[in-house]
PDB file of N, CA and C in Angstrom:
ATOM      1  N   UNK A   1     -30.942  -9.112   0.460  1.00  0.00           N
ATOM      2  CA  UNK A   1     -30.729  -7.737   0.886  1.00  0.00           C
ATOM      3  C   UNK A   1     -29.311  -7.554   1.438  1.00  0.00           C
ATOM      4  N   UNK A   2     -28.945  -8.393   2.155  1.00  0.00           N
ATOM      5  CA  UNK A   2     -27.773  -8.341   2.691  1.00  0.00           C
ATOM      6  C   UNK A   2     -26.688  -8.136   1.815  1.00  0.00           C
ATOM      7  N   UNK A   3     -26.888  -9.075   0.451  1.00  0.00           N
ATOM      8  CA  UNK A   3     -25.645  -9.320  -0.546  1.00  0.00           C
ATOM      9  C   UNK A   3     -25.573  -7.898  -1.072  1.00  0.00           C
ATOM     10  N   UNK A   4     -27.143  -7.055  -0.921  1.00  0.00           N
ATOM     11  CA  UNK A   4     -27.017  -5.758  -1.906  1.00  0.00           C
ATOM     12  C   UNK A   4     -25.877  -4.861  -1.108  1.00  0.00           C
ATOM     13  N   UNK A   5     -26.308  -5.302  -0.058  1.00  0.00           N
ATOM     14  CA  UNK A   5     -25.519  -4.228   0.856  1.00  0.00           C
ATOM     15  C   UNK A   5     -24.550  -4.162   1.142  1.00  0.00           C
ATOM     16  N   UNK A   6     -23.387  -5.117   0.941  1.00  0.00           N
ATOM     17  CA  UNK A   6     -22.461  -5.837   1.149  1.00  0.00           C
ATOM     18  C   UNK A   6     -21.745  -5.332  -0.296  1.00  0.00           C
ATOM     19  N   UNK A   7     -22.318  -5.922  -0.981  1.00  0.00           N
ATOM     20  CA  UNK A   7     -21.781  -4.948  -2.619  1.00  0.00           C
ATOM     21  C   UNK A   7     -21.816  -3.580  -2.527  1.00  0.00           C
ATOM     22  N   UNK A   8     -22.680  -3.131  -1.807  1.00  0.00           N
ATOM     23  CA  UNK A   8     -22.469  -1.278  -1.999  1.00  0.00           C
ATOM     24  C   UNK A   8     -21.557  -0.871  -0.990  1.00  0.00           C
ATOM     25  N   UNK A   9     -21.272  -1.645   0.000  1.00  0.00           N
ATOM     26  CA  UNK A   9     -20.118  -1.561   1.017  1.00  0.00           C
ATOM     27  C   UNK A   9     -19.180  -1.636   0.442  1.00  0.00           C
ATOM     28  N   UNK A  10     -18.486  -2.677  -0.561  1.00  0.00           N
ATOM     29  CA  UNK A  10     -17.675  -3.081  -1.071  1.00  0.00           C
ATOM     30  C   UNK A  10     -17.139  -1.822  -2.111  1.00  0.00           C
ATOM     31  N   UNK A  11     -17.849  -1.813  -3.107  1.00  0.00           N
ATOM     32  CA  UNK A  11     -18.245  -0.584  -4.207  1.00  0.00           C
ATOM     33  C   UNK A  11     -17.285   0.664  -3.319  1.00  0.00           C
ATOM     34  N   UNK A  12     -18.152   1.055  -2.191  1.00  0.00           N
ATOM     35  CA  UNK A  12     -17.488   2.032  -1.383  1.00  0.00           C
ATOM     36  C   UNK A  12     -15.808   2.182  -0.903  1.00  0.00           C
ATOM     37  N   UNK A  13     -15.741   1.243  -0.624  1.00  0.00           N
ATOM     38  CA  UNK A  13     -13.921   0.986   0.384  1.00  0.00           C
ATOM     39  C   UNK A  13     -13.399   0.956  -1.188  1.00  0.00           C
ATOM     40  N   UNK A  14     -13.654   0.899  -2.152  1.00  0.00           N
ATOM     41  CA  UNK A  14     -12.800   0.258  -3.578  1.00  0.00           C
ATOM     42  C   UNK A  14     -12.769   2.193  -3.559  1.00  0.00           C
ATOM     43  N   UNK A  15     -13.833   2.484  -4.119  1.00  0.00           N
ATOM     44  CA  UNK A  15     -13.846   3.917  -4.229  1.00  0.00           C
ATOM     45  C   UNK A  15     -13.009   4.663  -3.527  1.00  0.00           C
ATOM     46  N   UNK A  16     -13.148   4.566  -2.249  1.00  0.00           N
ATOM     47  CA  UNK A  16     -12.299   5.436  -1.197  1.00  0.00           C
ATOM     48  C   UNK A  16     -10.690   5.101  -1.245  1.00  0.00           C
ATOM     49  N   UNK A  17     -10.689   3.646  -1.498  1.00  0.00           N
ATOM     50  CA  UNK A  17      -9.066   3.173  -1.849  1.00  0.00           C
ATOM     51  C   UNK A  17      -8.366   3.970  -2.725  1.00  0.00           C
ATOM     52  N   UNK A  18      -9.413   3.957  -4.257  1.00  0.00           N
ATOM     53  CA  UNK A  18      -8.478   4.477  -5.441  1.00  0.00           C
ATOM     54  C   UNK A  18      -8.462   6.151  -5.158  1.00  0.00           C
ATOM     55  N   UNK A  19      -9.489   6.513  -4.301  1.00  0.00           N
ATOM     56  CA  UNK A  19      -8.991   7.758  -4.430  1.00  0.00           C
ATOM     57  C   UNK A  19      -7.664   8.101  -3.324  1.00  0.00           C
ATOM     58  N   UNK A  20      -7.721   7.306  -2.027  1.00  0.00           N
ATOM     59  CA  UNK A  20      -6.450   7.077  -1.203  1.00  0.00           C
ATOM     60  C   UNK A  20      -5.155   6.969  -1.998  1.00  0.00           C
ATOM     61  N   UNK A  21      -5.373   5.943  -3.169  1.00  0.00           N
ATOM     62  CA  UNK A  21      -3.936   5.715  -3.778  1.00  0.00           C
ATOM     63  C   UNK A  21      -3.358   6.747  -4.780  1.00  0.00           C
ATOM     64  N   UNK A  22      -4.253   7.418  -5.135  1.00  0.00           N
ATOM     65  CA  UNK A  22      -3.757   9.130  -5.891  1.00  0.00           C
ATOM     66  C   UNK A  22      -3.368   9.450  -4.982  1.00  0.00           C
ATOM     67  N   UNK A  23      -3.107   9.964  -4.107  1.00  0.00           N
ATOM     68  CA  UNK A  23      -2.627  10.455  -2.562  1.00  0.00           C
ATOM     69  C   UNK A  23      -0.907   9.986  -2.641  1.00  0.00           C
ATOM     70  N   UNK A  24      -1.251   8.609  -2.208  1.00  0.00           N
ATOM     71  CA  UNK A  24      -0.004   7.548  -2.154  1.00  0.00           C
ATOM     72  C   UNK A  24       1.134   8.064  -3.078  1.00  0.00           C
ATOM     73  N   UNK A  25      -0.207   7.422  -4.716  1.00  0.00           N
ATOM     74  CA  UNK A  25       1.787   7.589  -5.498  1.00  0.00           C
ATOM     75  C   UNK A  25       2.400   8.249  -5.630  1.00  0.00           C
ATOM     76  N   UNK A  26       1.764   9.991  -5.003  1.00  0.00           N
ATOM     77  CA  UNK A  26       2.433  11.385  -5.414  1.00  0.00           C
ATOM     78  C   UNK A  26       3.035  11.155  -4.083  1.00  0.00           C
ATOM     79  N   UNK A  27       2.947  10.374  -2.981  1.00  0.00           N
ATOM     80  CA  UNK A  27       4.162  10.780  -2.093  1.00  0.00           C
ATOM     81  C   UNK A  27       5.590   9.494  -2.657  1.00  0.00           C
ATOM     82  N   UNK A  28       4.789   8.626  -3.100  1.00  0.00           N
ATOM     83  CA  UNK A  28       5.486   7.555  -3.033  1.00  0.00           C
ATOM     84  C   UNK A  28       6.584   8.540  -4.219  1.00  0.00           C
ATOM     85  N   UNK A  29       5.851   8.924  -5.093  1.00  0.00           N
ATOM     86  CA  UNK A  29       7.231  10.057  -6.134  1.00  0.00           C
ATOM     87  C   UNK A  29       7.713  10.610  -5.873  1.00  0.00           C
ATOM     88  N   UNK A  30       7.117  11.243  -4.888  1.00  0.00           N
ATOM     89  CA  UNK A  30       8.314  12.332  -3.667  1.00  0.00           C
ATOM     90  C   UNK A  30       9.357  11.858  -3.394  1.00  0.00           C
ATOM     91  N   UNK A  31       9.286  10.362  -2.941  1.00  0.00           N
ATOM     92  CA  UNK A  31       9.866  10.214  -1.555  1.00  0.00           C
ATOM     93  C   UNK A  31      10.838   9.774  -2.474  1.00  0.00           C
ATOM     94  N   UNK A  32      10.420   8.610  -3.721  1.00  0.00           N
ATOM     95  CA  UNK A  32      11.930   8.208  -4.495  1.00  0.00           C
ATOM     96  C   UNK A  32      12.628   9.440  -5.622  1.00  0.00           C
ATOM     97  N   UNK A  33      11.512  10.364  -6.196  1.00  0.00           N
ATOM     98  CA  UNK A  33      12.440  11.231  -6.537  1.00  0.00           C
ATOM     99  C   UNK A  33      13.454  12.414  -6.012  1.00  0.00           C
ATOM    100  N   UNK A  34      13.241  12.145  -4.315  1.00  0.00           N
ATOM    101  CA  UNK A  34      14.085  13.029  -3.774  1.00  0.00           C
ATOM    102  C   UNK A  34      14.987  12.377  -2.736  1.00  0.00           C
ATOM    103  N   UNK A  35      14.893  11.059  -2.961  1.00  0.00           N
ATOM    104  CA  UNK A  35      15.854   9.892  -2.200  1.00  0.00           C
ATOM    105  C   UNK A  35      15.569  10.368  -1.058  1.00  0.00           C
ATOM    106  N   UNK A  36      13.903  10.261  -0.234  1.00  0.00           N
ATOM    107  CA  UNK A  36      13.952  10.786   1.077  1.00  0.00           C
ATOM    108  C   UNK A  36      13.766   9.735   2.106  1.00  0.00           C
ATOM    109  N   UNK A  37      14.326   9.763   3.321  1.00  0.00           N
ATOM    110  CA  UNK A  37      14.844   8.051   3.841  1.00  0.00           C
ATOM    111  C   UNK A  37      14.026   8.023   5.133  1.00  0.00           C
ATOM    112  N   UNK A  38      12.729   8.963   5.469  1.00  0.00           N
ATOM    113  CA  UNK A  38      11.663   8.665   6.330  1.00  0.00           C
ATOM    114  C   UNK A  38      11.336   7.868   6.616  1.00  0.00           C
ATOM    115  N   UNK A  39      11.593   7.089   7.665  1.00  0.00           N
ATOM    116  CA  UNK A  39      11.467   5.082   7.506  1.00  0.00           C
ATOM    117  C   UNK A  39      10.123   5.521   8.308  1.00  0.00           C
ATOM    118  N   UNK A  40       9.535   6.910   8.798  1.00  0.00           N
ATOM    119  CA  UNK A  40       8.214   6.641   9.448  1.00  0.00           C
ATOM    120  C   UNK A  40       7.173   7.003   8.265  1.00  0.00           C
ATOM    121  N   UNK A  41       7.567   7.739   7.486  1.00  0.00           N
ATOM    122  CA  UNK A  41       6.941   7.960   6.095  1.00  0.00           C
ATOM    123  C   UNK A  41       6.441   6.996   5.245  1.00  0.00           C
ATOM    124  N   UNK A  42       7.352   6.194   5.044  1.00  0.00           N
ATOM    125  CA  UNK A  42       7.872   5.337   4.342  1.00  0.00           C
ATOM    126  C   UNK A  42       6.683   4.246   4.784  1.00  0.00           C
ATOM    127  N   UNK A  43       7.290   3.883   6.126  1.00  0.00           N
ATOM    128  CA  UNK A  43       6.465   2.954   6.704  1.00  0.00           C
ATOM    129  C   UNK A  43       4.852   3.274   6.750  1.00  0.00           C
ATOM    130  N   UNK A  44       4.679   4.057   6.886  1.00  0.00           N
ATOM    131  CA  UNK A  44       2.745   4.536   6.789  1.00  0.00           C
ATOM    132  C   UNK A  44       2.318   4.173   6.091  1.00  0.00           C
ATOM    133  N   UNK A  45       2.821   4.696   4.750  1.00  0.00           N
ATOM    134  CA  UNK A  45       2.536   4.318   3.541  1.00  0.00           C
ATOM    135  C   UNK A  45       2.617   3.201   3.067  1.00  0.00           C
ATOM    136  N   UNK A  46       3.521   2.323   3.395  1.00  0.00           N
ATOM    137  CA  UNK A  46       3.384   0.716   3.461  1.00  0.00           C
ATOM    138  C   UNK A  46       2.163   0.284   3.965  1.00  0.00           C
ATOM    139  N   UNK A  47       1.928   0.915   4.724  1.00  0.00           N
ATOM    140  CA  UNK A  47       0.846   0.101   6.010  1.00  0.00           C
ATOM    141  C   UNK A  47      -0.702   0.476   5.189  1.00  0.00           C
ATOM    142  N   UNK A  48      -0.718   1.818   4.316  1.00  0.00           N
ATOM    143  CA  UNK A  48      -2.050   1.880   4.027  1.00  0.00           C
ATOM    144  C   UNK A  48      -1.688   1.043   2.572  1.00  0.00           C
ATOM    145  N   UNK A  49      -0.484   1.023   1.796  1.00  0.00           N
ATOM    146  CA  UNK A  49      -1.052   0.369   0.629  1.00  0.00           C
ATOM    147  C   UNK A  49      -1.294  -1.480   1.132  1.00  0.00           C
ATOM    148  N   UNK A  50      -0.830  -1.595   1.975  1.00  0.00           N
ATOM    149  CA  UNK A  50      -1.469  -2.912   2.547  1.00  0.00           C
ATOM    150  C   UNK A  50      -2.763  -3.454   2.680  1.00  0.00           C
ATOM    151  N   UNK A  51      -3.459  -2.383   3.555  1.00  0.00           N
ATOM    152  CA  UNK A  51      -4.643  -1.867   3.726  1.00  0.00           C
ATOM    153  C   UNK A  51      -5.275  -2.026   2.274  1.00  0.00           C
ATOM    154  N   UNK A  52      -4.705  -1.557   1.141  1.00  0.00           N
ATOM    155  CA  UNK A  52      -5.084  -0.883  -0.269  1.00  0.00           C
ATOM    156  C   UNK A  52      -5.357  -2.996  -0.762  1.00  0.00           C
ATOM    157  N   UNK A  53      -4.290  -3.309  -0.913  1.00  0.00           N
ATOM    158  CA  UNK A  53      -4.337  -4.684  -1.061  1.00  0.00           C
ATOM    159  C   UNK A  53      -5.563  -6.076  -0.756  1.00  0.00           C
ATOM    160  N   UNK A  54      -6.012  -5.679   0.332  1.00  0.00           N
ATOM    161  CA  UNK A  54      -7.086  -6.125   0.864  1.00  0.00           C
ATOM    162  C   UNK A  54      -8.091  -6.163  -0.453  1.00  0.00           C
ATOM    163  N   UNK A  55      -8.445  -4.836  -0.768  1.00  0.00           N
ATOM    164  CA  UNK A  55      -9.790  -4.533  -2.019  1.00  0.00           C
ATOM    165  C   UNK A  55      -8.866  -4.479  -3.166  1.00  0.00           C
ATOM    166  N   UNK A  56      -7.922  -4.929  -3.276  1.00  0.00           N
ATOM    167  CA  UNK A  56      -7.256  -5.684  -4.505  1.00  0.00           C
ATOM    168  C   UNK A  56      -6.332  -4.513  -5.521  1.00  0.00           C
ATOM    169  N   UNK A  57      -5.995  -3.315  -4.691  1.00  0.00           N
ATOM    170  CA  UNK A  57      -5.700  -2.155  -5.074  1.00  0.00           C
ATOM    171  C   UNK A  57      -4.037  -2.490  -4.821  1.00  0.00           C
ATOM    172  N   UNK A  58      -3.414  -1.186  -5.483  1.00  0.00           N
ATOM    173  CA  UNK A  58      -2.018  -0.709  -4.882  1.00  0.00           C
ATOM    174  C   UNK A  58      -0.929  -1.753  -5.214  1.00  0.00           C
ATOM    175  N   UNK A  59      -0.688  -2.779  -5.459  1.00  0.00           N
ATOM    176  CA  UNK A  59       0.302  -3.938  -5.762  1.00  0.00           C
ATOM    177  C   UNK A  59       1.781  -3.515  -6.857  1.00  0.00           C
ATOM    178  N   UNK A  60       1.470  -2.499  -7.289  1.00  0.00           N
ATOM    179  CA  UNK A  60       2.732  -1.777  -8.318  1.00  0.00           C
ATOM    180  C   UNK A  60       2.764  -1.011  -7.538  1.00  0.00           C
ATOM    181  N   UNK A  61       2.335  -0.320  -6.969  1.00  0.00           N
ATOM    182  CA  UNK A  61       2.728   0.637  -5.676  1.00  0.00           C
ATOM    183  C   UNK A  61       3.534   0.119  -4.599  1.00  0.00           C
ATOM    184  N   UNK A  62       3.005  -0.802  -4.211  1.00  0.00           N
ATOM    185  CA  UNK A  62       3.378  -1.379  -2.884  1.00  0.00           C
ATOM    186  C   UNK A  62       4.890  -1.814  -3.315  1.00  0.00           C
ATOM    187  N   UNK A  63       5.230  -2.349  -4.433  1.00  0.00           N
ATOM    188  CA  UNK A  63       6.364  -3.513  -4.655  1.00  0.00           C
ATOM    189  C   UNK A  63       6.917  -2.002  -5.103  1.00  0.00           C
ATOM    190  N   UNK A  64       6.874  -1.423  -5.799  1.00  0.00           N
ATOM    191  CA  UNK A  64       7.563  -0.160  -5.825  1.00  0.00           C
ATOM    192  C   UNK A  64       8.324   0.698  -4.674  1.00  0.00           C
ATOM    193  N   UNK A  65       7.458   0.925  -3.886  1.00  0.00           N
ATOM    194  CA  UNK A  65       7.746   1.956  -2.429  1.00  0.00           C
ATOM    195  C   UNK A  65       8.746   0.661  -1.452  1.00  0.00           C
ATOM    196  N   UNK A  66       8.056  -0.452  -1.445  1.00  0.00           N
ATOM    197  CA  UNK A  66       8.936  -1.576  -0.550  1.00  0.00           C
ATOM    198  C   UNK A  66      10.211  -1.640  -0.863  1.00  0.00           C
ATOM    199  N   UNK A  67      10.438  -1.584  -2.857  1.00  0.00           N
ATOM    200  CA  UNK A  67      11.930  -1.943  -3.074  1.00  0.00           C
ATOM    201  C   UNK A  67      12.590  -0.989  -3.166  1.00  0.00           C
ATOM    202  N   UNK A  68      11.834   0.259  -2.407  1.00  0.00           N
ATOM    203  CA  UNK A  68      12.973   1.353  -2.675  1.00  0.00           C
ATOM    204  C   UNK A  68      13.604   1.576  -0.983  1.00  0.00           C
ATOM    205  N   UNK A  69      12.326   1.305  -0.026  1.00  0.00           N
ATOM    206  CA  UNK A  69      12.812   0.628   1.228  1.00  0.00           C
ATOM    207  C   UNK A  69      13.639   0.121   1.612  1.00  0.00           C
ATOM    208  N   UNK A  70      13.955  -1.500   0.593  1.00  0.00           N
ATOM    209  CA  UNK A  70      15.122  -2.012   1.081  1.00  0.00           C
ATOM    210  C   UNK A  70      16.464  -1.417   1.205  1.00  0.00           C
ATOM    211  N   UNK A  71      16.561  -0.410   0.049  1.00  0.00           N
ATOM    212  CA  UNK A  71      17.811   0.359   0.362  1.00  0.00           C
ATOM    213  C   UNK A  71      17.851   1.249   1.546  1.00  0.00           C
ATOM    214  N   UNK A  72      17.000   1.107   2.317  1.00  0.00           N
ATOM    215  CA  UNK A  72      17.082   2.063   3.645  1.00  0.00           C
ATOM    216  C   UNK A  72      17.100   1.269   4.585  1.00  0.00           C
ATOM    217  N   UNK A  73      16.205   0.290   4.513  1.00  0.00           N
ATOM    218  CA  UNK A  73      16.487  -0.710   6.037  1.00  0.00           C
ATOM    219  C   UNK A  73      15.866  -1.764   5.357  1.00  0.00           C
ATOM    220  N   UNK A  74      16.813  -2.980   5.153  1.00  0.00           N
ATOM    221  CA  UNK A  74      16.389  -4.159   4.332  1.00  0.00           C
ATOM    222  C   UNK A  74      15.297  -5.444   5.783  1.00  0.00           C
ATOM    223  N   UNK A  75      16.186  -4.831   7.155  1.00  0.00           N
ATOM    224  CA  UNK A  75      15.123  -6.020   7.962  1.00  0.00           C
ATOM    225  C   UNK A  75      13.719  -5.001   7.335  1.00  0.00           C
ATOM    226  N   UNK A  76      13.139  -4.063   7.758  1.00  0.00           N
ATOM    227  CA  UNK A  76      11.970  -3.632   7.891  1.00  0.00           C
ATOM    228  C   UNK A  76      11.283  -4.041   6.177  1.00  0.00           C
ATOM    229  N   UNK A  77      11.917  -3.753   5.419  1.00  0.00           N
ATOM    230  CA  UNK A  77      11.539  -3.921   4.261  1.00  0.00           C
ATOM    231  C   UNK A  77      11.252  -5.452   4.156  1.00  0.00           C
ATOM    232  N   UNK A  78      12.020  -6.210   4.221  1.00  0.00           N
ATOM    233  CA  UNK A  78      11.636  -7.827   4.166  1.00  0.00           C
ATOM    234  C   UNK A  78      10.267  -8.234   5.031  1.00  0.00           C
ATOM    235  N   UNK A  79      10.024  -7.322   6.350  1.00  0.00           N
ATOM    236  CA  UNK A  79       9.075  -7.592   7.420  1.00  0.00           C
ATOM    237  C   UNK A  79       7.955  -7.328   5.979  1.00  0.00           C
ATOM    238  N   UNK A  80       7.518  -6.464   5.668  1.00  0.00           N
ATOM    239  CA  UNK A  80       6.806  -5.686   4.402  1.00  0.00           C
ATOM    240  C   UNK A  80       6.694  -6.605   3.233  1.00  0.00           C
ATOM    241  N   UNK A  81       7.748  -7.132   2.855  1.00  0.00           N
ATOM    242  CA  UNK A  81       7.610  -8.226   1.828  1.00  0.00           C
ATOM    243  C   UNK A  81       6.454  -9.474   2.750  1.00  0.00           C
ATOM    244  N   UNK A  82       6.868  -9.850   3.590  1.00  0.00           N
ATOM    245  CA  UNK A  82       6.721 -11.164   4.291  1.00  0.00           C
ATOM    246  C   UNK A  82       4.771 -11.027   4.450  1.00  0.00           C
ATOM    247  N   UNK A  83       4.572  -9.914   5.089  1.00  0.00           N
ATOM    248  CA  UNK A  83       3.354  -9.161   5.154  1.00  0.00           C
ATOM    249  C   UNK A  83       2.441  -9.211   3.530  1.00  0.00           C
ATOM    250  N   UNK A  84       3.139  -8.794   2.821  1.00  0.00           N
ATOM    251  CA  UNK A  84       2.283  -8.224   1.380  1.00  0.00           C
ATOM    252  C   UNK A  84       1.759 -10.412   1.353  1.00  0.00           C
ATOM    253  N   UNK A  85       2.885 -11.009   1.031  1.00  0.00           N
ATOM    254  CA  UNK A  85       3.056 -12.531   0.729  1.00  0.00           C
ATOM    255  C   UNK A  85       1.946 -13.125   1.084  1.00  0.00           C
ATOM    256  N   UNK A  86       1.524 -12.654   2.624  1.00  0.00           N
ATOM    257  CA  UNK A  86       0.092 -13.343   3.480  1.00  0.00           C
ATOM    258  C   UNK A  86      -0.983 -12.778   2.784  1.00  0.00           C
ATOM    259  N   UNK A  87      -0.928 -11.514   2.513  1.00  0.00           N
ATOM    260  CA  UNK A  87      -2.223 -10.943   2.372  1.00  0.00           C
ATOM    261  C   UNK A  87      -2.884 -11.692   0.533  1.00  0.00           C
ATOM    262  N   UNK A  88      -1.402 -11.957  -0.193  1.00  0.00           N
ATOM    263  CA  UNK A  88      -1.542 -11.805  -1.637  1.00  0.00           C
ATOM    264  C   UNK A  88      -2.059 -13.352  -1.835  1.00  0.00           C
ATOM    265  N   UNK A  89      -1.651 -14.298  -1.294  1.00  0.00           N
ATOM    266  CA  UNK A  89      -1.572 -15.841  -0.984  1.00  0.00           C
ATOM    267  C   UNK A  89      -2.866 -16.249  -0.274  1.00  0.00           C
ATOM    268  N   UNK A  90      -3.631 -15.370   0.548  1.00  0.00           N
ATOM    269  CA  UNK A  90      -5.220 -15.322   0.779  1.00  0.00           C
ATOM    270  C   UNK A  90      -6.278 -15.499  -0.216  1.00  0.00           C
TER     271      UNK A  90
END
């Protein structure tokens, strides 16, 4: 019973992710098609496609939005690389 439930938990956060990451890439297009340099923007959105990563989501996203980061602030962006590395290497 547990495993059922655990799978429909699972099932769920995957669901709620992909619909989170339609969200994402239309800002993530915003933000590089209008060269916008919101490092708190920027950074959120790092933090949920991280989040996204966990249930195995977002990874062309993430390396996308990060390397457009580095041209804005390469420490914070590397912090972001260093981060994705742990989660992906799990």
């Amino acid at each position: 019973m547990v495993d059922k439930n655990l799978r429909k938990l699972i099932v769920k956060a995957q669901s709620a992710g992909k619909q989170s990451l339609t969200y994402i890439k239309e800002d993530i297009e915003e933000i590089i098609s209008q060269n916008l340099t919101s490092e708190h923007r920027i950074e959120s959105l790092l933090d949920r496609l991280l989040d996204c990563l966990y249930l195995g989501l977002g990874e062309e996203e993430f390396k996308r939005l990060n390397s457009y980061y580095a041209t804005i602030n390469k420490e914070n962006s590397d912090f972001y690389q260093r981060s994705y590395q742990e989660i992906v290497e799990e």
